[in-house]
Protein backbone atom coordinates (compact mmCIF):
# COMPACT_ATOMS: atom_id res chain seq x y z
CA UNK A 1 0.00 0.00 0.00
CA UNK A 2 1.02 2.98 -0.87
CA UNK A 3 1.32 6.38 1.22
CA UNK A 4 -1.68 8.03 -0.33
CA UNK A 5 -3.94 4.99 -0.43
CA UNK A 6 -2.44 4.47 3.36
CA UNK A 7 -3.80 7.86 3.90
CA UNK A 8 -7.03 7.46 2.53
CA UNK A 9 -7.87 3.90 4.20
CA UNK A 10 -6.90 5.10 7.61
CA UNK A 11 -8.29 8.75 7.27
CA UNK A 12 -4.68 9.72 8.67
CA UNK A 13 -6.45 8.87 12.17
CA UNK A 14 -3.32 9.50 14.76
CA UNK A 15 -4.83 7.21 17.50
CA UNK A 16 -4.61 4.42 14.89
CA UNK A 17 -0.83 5.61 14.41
CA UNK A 18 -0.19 5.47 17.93
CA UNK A 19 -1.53 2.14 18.24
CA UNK A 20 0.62 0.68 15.65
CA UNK A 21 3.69 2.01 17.27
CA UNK A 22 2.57 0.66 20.46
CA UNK A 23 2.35 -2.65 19.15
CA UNK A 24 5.91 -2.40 16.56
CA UNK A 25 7.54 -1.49 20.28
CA UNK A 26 5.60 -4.38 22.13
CA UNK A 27 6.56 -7.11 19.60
CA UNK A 28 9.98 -6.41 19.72
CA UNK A 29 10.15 -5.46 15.78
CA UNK A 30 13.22 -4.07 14.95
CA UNK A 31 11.42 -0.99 12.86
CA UNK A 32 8.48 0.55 11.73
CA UNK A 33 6.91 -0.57 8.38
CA UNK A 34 7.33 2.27 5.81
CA UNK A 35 3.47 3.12 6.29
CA UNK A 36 3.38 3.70 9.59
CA UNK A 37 6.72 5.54 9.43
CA UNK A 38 5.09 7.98 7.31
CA UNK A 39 2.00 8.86 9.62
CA UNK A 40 3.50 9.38 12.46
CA UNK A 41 3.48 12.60 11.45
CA UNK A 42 0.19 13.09 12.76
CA UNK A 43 1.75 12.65 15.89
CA UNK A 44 4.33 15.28 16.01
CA UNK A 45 6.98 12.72 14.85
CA UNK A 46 8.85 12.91 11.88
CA UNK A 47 12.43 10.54 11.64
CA UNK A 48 15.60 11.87 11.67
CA UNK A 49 18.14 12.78 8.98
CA UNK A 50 20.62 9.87 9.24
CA UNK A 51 19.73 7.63 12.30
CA UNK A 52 17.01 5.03 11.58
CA UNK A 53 14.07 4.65 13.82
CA UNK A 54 15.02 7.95 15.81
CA UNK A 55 12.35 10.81 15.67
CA UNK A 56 12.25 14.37 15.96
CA UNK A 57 9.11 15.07 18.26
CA UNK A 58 7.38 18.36 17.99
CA UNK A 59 4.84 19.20 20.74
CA UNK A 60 1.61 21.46 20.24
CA UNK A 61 1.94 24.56 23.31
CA UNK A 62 -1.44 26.67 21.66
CA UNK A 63 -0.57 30.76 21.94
CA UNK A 64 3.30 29.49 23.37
CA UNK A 65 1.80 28.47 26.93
CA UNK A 66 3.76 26.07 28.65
CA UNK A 67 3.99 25.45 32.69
CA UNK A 68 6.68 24.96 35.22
CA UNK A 69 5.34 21.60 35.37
CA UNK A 70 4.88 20.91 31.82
CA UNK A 71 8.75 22.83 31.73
CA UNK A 72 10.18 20.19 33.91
CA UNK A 73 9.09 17.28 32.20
CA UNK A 74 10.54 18.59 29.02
CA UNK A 75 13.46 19.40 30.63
CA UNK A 76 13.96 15.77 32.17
CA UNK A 77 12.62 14.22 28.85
CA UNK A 78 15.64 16.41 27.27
CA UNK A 79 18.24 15.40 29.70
CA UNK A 80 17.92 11.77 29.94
CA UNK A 81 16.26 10.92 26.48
CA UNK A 82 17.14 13.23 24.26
CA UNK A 83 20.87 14.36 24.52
CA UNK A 84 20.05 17.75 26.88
CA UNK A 85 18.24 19.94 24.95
CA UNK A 86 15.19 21.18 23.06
CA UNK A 87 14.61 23.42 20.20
CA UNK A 88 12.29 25.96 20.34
CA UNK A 89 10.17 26.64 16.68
CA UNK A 90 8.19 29.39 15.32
CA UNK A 91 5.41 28.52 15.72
CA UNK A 92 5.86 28.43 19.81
CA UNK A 93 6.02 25.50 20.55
CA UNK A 94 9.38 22.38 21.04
CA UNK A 95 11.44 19.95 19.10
CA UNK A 96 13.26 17.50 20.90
CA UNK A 97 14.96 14.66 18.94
CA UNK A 98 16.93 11.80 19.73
CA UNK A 99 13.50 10.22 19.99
CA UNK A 100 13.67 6.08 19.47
CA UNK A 101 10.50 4.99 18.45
CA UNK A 102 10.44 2.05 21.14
CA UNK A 103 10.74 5.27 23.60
CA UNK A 104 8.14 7.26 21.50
CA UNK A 105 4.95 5.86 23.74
CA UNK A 106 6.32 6.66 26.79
CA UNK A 107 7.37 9.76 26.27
CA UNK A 108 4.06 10.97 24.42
CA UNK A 109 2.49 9.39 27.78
CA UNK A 110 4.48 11.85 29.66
CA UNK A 111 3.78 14.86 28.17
CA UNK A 112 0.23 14.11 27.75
CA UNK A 113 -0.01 13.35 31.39
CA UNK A 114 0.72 17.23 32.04
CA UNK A 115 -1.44 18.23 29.63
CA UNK A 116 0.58 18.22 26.32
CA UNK A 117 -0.69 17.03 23.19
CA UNK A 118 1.66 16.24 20.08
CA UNK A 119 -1.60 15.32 17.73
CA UNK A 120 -1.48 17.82 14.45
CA UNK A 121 2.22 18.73 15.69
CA UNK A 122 3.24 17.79 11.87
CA UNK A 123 1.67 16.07 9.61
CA UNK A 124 -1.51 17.49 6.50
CA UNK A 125 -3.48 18.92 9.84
CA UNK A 126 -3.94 22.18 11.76
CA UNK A 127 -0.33 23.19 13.27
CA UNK A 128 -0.25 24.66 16.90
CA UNK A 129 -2.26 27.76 16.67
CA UNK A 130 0.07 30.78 17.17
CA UNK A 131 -0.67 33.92 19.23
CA UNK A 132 0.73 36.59 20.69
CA UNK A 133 2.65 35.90 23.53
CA UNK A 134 2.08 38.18 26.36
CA UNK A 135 -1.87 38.16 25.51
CA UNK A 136 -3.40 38.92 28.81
CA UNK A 137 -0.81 41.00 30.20
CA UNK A 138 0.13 43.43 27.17
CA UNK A 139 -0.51 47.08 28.53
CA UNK A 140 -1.21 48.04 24.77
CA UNK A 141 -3.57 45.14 23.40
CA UNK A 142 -6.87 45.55 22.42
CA UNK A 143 -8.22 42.26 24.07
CA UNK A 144 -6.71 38.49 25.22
CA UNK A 145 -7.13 37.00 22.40
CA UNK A 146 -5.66 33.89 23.95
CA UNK A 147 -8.94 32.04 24.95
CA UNK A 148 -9.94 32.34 21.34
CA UNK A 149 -6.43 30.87 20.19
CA UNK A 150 -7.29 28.01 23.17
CA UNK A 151 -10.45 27.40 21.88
CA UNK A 152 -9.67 26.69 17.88
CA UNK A 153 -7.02 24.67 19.32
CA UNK A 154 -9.44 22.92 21.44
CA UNK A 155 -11.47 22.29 18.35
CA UNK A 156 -9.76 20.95 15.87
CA UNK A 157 -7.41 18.79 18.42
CA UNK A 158 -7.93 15.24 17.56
CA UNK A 159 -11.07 16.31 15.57
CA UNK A 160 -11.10 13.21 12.59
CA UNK A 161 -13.37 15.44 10.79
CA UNK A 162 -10.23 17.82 10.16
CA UNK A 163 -7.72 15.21 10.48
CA UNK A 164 -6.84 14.67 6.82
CA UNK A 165 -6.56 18.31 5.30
CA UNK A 166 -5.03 18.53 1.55
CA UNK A 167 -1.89 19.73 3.19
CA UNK A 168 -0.34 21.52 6.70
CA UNK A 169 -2.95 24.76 7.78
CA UNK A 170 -1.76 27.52 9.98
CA UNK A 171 -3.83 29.90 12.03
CA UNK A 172 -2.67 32.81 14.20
CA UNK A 173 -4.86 35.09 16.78
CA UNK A 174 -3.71 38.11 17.96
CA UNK A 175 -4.41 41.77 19.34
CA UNK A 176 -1.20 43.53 20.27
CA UNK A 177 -0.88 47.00 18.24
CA UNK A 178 2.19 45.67 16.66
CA UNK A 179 0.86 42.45 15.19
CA UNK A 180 4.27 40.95 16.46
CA UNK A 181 3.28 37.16 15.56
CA UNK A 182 3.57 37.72 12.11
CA UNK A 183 -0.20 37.26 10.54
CA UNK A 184 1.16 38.82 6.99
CA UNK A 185 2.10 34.75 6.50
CA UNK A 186 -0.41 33.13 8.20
CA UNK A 187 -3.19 30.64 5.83
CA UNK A 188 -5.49 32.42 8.44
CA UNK A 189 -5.09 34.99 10.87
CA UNK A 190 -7.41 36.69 13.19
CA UNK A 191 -6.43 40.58 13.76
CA UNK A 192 -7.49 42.15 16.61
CA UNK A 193 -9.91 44.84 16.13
CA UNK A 194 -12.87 47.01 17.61
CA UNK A 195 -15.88 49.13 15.74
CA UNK A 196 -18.55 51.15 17.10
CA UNK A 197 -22.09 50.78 16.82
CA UNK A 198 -23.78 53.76 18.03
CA UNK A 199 -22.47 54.64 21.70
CA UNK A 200 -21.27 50.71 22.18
CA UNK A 201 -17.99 49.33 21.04
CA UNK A 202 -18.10 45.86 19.73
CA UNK A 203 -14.23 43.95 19.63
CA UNK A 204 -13.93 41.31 16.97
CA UNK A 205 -11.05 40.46 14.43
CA UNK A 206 -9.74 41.84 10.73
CA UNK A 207 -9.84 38.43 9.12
CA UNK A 208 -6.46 37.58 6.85
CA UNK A 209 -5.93 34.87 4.36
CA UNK A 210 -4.09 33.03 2.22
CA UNK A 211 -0.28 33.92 3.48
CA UNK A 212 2.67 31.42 3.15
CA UNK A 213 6.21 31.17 2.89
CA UNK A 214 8.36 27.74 1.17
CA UNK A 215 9.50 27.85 -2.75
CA UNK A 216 6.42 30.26 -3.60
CA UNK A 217 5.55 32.92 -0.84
CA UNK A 218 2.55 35.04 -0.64
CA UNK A 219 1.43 37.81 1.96
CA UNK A 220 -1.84 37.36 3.25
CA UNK A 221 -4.51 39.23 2.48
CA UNK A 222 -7.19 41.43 4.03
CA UNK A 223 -10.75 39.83 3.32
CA UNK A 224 -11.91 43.36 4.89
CA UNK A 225 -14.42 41.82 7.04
CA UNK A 226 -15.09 41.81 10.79
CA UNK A 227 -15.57 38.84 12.88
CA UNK A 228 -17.23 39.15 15.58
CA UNK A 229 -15.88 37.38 18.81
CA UNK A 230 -19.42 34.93 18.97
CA UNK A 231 -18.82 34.29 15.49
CA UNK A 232 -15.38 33.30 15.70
CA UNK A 233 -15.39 29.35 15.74
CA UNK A 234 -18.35 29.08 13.28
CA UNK A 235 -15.92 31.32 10.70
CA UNK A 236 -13.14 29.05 11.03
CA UNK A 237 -14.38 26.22 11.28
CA UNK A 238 -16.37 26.92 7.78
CA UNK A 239 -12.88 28.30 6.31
CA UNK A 240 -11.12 25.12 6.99
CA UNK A 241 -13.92 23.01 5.50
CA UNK A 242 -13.74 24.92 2.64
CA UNK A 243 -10.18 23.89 2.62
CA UNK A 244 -10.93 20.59 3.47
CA UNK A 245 -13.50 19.69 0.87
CA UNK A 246 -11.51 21.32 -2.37
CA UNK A 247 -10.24 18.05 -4.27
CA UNK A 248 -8.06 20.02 -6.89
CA UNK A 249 -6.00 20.75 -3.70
CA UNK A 250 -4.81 16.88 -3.15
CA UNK A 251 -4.31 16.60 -6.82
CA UNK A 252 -0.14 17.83 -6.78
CA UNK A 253 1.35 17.95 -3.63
CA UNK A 254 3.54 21.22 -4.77
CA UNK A 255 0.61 23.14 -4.82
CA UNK A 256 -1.33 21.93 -1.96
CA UNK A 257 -1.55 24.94 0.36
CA UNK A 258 -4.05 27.16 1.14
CA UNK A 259 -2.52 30.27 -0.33
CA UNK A 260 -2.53 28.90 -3.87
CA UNK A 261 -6.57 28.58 -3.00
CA UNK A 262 -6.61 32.16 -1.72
CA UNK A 263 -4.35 32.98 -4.74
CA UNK A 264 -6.67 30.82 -7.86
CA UNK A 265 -9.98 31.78 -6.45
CA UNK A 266 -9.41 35.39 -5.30
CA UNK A 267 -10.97 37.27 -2.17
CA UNK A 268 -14.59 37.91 -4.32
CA UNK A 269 -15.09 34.43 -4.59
CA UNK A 270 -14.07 33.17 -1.45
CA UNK A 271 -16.06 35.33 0.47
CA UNK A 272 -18.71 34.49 -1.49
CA UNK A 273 -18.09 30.93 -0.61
CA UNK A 274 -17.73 31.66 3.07
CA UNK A 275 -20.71 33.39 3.43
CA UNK A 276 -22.97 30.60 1.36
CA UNK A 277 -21.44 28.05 3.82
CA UNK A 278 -22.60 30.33 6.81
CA UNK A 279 -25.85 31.45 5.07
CA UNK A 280 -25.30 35.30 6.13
CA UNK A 281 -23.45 37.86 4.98
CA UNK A 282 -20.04 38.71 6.50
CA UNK A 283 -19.66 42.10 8.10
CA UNK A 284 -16.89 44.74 6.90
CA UNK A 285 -14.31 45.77 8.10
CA UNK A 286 -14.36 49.48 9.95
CA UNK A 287 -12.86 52.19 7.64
CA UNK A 288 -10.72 53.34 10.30
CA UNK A 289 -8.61 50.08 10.75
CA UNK A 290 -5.17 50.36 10.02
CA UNK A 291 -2.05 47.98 9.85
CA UNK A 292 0.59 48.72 12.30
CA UNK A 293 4.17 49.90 10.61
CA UNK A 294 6.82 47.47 10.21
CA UNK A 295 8.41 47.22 13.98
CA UNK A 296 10.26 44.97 15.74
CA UNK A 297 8.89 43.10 18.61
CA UNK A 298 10.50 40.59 20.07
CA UNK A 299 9.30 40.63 23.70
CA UNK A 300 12.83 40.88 25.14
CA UNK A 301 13.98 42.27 28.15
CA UNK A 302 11.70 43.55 31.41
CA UNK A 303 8.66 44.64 30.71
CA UNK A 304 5.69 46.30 33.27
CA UNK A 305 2.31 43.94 32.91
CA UNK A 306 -1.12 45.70 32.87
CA UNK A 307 -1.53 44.11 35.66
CA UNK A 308 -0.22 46.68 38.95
CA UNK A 309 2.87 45.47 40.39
CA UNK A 310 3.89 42.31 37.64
CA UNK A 311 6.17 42.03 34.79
CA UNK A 312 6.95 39.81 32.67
CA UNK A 313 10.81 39.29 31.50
CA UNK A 314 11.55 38.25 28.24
CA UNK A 315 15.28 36.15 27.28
CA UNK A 316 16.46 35.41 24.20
CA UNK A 317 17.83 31.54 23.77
CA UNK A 318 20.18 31.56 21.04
CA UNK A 319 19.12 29.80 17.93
CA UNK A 320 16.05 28.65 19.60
CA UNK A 321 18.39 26.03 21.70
CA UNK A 322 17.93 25.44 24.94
CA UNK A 323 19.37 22.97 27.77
CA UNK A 324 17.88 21.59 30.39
CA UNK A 325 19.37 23.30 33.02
CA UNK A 326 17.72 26.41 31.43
CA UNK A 327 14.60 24.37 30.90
CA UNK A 328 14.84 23.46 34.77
CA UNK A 329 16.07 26.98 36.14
CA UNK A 330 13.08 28.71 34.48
CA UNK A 331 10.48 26.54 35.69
CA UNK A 332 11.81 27.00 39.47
CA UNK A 333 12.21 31.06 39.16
CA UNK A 334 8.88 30.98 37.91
CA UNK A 335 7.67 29.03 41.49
CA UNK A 336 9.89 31.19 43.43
CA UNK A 337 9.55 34.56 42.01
CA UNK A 338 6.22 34.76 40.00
CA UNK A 339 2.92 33.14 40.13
CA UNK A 340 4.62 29.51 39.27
CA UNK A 341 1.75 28.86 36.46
CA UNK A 342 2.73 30.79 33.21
CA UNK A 343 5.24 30.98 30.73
CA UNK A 344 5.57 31.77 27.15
CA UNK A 345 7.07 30.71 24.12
CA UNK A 346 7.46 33.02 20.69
CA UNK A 347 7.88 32.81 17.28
CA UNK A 348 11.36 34.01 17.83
CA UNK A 349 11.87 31.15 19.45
CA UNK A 350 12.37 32.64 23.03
CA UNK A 351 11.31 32.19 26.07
CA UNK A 352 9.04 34.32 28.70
CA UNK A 353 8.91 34.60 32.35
CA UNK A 354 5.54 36.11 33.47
CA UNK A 355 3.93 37.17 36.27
CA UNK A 356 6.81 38.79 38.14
CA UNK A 357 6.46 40.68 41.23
CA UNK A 358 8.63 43.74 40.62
CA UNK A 359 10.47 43.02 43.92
CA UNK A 360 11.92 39.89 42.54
CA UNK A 361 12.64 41.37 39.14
CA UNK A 362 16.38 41.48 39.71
CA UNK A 363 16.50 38.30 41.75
CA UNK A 364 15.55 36.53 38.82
CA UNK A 365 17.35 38.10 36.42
CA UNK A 366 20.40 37.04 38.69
CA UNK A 367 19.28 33.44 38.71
CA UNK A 368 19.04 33.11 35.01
CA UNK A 369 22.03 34.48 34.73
CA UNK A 370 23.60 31.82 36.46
CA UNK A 371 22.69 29.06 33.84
CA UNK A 372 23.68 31.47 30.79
CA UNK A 373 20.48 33.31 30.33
CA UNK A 374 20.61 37.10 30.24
CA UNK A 375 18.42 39.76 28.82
CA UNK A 376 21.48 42.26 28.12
CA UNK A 377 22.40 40.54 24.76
CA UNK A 378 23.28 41.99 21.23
CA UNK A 379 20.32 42.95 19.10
CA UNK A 380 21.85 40.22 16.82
CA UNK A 381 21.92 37.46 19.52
CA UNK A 382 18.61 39.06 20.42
CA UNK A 383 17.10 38.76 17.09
CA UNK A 384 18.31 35.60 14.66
CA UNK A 385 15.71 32.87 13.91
CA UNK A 386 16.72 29.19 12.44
CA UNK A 387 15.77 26.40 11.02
CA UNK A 388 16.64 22.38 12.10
CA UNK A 389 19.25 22.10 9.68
CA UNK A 390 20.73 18.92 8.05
CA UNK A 391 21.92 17.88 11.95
CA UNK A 392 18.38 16.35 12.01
CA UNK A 393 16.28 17.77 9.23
CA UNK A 394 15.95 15.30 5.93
CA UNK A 395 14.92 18.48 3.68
CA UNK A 396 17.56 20.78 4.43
CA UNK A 397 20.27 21.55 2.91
CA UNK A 398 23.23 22.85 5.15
CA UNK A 399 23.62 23.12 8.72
CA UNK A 400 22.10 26.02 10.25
CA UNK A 401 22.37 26.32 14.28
CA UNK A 402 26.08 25.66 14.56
CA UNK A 403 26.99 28.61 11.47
CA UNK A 404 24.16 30.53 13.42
CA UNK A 405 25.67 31.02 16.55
CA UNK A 406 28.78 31.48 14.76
CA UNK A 407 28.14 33.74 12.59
CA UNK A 408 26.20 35.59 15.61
CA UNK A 409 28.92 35.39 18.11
CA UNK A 410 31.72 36.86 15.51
CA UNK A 411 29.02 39.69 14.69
CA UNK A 412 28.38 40.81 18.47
CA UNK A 413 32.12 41.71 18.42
CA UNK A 414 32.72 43.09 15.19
CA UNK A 415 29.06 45.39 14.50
CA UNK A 416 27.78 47.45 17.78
CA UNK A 417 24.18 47.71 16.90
CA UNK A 418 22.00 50.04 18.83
CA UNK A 419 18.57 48.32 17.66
CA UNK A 420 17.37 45.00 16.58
CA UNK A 421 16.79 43.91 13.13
CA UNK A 422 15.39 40.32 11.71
CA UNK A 423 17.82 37.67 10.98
CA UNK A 424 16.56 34.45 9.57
CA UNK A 425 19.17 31.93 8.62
CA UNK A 426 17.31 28.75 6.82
CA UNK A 427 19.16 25.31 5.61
CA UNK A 428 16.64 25.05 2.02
CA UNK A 429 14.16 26.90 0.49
CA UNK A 430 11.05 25.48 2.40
CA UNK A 431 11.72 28.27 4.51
CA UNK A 432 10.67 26.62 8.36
CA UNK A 433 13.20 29.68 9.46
CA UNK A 434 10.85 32.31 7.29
CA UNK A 435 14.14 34.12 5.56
CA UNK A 436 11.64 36.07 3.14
CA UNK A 437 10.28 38.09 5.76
CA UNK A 438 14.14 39.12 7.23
CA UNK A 439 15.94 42.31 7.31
CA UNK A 440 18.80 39.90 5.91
CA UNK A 441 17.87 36.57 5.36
CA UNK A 442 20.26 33.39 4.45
CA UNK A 443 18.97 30.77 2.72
CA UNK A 444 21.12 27.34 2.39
CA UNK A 445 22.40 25.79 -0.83
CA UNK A 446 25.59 24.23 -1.77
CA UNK A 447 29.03 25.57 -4.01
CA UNK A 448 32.58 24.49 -5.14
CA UNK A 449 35.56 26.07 -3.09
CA UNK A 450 38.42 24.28 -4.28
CA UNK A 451 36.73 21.56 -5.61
CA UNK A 452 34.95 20.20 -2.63
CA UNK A 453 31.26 21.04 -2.43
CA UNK A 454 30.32 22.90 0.51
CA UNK A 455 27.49 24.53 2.35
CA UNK A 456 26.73 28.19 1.26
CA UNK A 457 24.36 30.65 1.16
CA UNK A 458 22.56 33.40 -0.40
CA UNK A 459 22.01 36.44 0.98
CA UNK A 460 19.12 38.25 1.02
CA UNK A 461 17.61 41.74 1.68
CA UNK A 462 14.67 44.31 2.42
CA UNK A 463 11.89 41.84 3.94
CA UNK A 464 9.31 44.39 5.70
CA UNK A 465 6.17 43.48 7.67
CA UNK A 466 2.88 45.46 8.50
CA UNK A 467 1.65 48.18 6.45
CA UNK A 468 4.18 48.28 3.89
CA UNK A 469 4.63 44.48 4.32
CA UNK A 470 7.10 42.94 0.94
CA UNK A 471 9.69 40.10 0.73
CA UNK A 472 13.15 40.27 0.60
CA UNK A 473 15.26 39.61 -2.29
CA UNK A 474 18.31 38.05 -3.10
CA UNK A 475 21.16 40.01 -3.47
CA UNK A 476 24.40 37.86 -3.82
CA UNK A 477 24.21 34.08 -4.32
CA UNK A 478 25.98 31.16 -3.20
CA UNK A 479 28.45 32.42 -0.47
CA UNK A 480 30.29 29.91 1.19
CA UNK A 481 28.87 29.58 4.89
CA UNK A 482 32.40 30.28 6.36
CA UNK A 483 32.42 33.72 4.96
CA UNK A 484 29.00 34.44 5.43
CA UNK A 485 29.87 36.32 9.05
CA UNK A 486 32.66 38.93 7.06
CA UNK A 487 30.06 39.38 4.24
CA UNK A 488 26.99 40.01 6.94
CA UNK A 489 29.90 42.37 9.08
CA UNK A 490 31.08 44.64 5.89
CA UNK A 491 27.05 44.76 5.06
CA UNK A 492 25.95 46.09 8.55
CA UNK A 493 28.86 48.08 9.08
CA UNK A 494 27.76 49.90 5.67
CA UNK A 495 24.47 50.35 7.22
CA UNK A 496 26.35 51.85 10.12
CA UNK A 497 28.10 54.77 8.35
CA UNK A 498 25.39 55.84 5.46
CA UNK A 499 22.14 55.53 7.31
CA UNK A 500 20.15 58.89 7.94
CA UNK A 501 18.80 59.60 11.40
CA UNK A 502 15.67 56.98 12.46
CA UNK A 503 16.08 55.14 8.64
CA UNK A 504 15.46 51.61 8.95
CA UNK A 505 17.33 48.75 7.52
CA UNK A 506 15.13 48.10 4.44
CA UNK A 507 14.53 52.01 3.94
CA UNK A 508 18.43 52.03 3.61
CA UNK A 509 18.64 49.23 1.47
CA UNK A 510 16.18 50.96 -0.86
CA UNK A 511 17.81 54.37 -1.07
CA UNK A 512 21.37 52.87 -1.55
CA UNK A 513 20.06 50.23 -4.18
CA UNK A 514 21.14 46.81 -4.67
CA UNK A 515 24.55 47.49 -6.92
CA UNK A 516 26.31 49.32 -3.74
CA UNK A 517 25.07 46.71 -1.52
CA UNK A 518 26.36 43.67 -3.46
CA UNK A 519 29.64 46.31 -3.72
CA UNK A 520 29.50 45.81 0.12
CA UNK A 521 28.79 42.37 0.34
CA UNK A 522 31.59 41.07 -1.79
CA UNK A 523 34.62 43.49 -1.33
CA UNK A 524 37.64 42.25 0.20
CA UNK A 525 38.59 45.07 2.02
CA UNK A 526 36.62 47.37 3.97
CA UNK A 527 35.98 50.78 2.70
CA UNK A 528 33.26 53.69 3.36
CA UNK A 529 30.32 53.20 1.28
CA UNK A 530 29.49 56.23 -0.51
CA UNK A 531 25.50 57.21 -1.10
């Protein structure tokens, strides 16, 4: 049996996946059957790069929640399974590999017996719903939007109805002013917004759709109408069985995404669709909504709650990677020092500490310190986003988190930076580290020095979000990875010397134009740029 007729007979049902690994590990069997191999997906497993019958397993954490006690078990799943550490992703929630599948059961059995699901991790399903992370205690946000983001998770988790979708669907919900979790490439996002109706405001969401990244990228787009909060699961529910029941979808893999559904049908139509399915018509949008400039948001650093007397501190983990001891350490300052329930992940793969009473501020701040945490780090440290990699990743091209970090630690000495800017570093052009939407992005591929292939990459530039949201572009092509730090250096020091007072990164890049910065990008020697 093939894959897709495997798919079809078992409806991609993940509690019949489990079961078969259950009984592979009870019989003793050496391996999986190819079958089987293939849907664990839809239970946040996929196998590793080179070692046989080892998994990478992704867990679901809805709007980046995750416990002390869900921390822990991580942590000690981590340390004694899973070589001592996680990853975290972008889409908030954590990889951990090293995963036998003899050891799969037990550990799903842990996690799920703190309240951790791994169902529609991977796999042709509804990924973990994304939100903003400090919903609830933003000072600036219009509402919490993350009950709603709890709820659609709630929904569609283990749902069979939605367990077989023509390929991977990804929702975000969100309220904050700055729309920091990225809805410009979500299939659908819900956008925080209010209206009035007389003398009574009425909150709701700006619905988006039909953004996504990989080979072909596309920006979202405004359907320009408003959602009310009652209406909410009844929209997307209808949206995704829209997505659901469109054969021509399942027909070529390469094009099975929502945005190329968004992108053949156009807004008209699919509204028109929507509202048939819901039998009413859709309300619009207010004329006074806007989209938020492009700003970066990363949630780092202390920050005052709305809440009188809390904050919430925000540390950046480098490369998304972090050990257990961190793991550990966090979970205990957040019993010591906060409320002990709530943490955060985000989609710049960091990690949040919420909840603070402002006495203990600085006490924990000293105690993260103490297992290599801090908050005082380089907007580059601060800010670069990546991708698995070929250590574990069977799609990628080069390595990304070792050349990461050092190509971040060589730039912390060699560019001061006063700001942050986005740097997404990516190991193929599937684009799980979202390069198009960087300041600079890197995207892996391969070239000759000397003979001997070896991991490169190109360089790209000018990626903006919000109102004047655009991809970046390439620039230069093919550099070898080892000089990509001394390219990225002469490029930002550039930026350095020519940029007027307040001009962003891609507002530079645009008034200097590309030939100067490839000029920059490939000198050998440094020299002043001239405008």
């Amino acid at each position: 049996m093939n894959n897709a007729e495997t798919i079809k007979a078992r409806n991609a049902n993940p509690f019949e996946v489990l079961q078969a690994v259950k009984r592979a590990a009870s019989q003793g069997m050496e391996s999986l059957n190819e079958d089987d191999l293939f849907l664990c997906k839809w239970l946040g497993l996929y196998t590793h790069r080179h070692e046989k019958d080892y998994f990478m397993l992704r867990t679901k954490q809805p709007n980046g929640f995750v416990s002390p006690e869900q921390l822990d078990v991580i942590a000690d799943i981590a340390e004694k399974q899973n070589r001592g550490f996680a990853d975290i992703t972008t889409r908030q929630d954590f990889q951990l590999h090293w995963v036998h599948y003899k050891d799969a059961v037990g550990i799903l059995e842990r996690l799920s017996a703190v309240g951790i699901s791994t169902l529609g991790a991977c796999g042709d399903i509804l990924r973990n719903v994304v939100g903003c992370p400090v919903a609830g205690v933003d000072r600036e946000e219009l509402f919490d939007t993350s009950i709603t983001a709890q709820k659609i998770s709630d929904f569609f988790l283990g749902n069979l109805e939605f367990a077989n979708l023509p390929r991977k669907y990804k929702i975000s919900v969100s309220a904050c002013q700055t729309q920091c979790i990225h809805p410009e490439i979500q299939c659908v996002a819900l956008v925080g917004a209010r209206r009035r109706i007389g003398d009574t405001e009425e909150l709701g969401f700006d619905l988006r759709v039909g953004g996504g990244l990989s080979t072909q990228p596309f920006l979202s787009q405004r359907l320009q109408v408003f959602v009310r909060l009652e209406e909410t699961m009844e929209v997307i529910r209808h949206i995704t069985e829209i997505w659901r029941d469109s054969p021509e979808y399942r027909q070529k893999r390469h094009h099975a995404r929502f945005k190329y559904l968004i992108h053949d049908w156009g807004l008209e139509r699919f509204r028109k669709v929507l509202e048939e399915r819901l039998g009413k018509a859709l309300d619009s949008t207010p004329e006074d909504f806007k989209e938020p400039p492009d700003t970066f948001r990363d949630h780092v650093g202390v920050h005052a709650q709305k809440q009188p007397g809390l904050y919430y501190i925000g540390i950046p983990v480098l490369v998304g990677r972090i050990t257990s001891a961190q793991m550990k350490r966090m979970a205990d300052l957040s019993r010591r020092y906060a409320d002990g329930k709530t943490l955060r992940l985000t989609n710049r793969q960091n990690l949040l500490l919420l909840n603070v009473l402002e006495a203990n501020v600085e006490k924990t701040l000293a105690g993260l310190s103490q297992v290599g945490l801090s908050i005082n780090a380089h907007p580059i440290r601060r800010s670069v986003v990546t991708c698995t990699g070929t250590e574990f990743c069977k799609l990628a091209i080069t390595e990304t988190k070792a050349r990461s970090r050092q190509i971040v630690e060589y730039l912390e000495k060699q560019v001061p930076l006063e700001e942050p800017l986005r740097l997404h570093i990516t190991g193929c052009p599937n684009a799980c580290a979202q390069y198009q939407i960087a300041h600079i992005g890197l995207m892996g591929s391969k070239t000759k020095v000397d003979g001997q292939i070896v991991d490169a990459y190109d360089i790209l530039v000018g990626g903006q979000l919000g109102s004047a949201a655009a991809f970046n572009h390439p620039l230069v092509r093919k550099v070898p990875a080892s000089e990509c730090a001394k390219r990225l250096k002469q490029l930002l020091l550039g930026f350095k010397r020519q940029r007027k007072e307040g001009e962003s990164f891609p507002a530079w890049c645009t008034r200097v134009g590309d030939a100067k910065l490839v000029a920059l990008l490939t000198q050998e020697e440094e020299h002043p740029l001239t405008a």
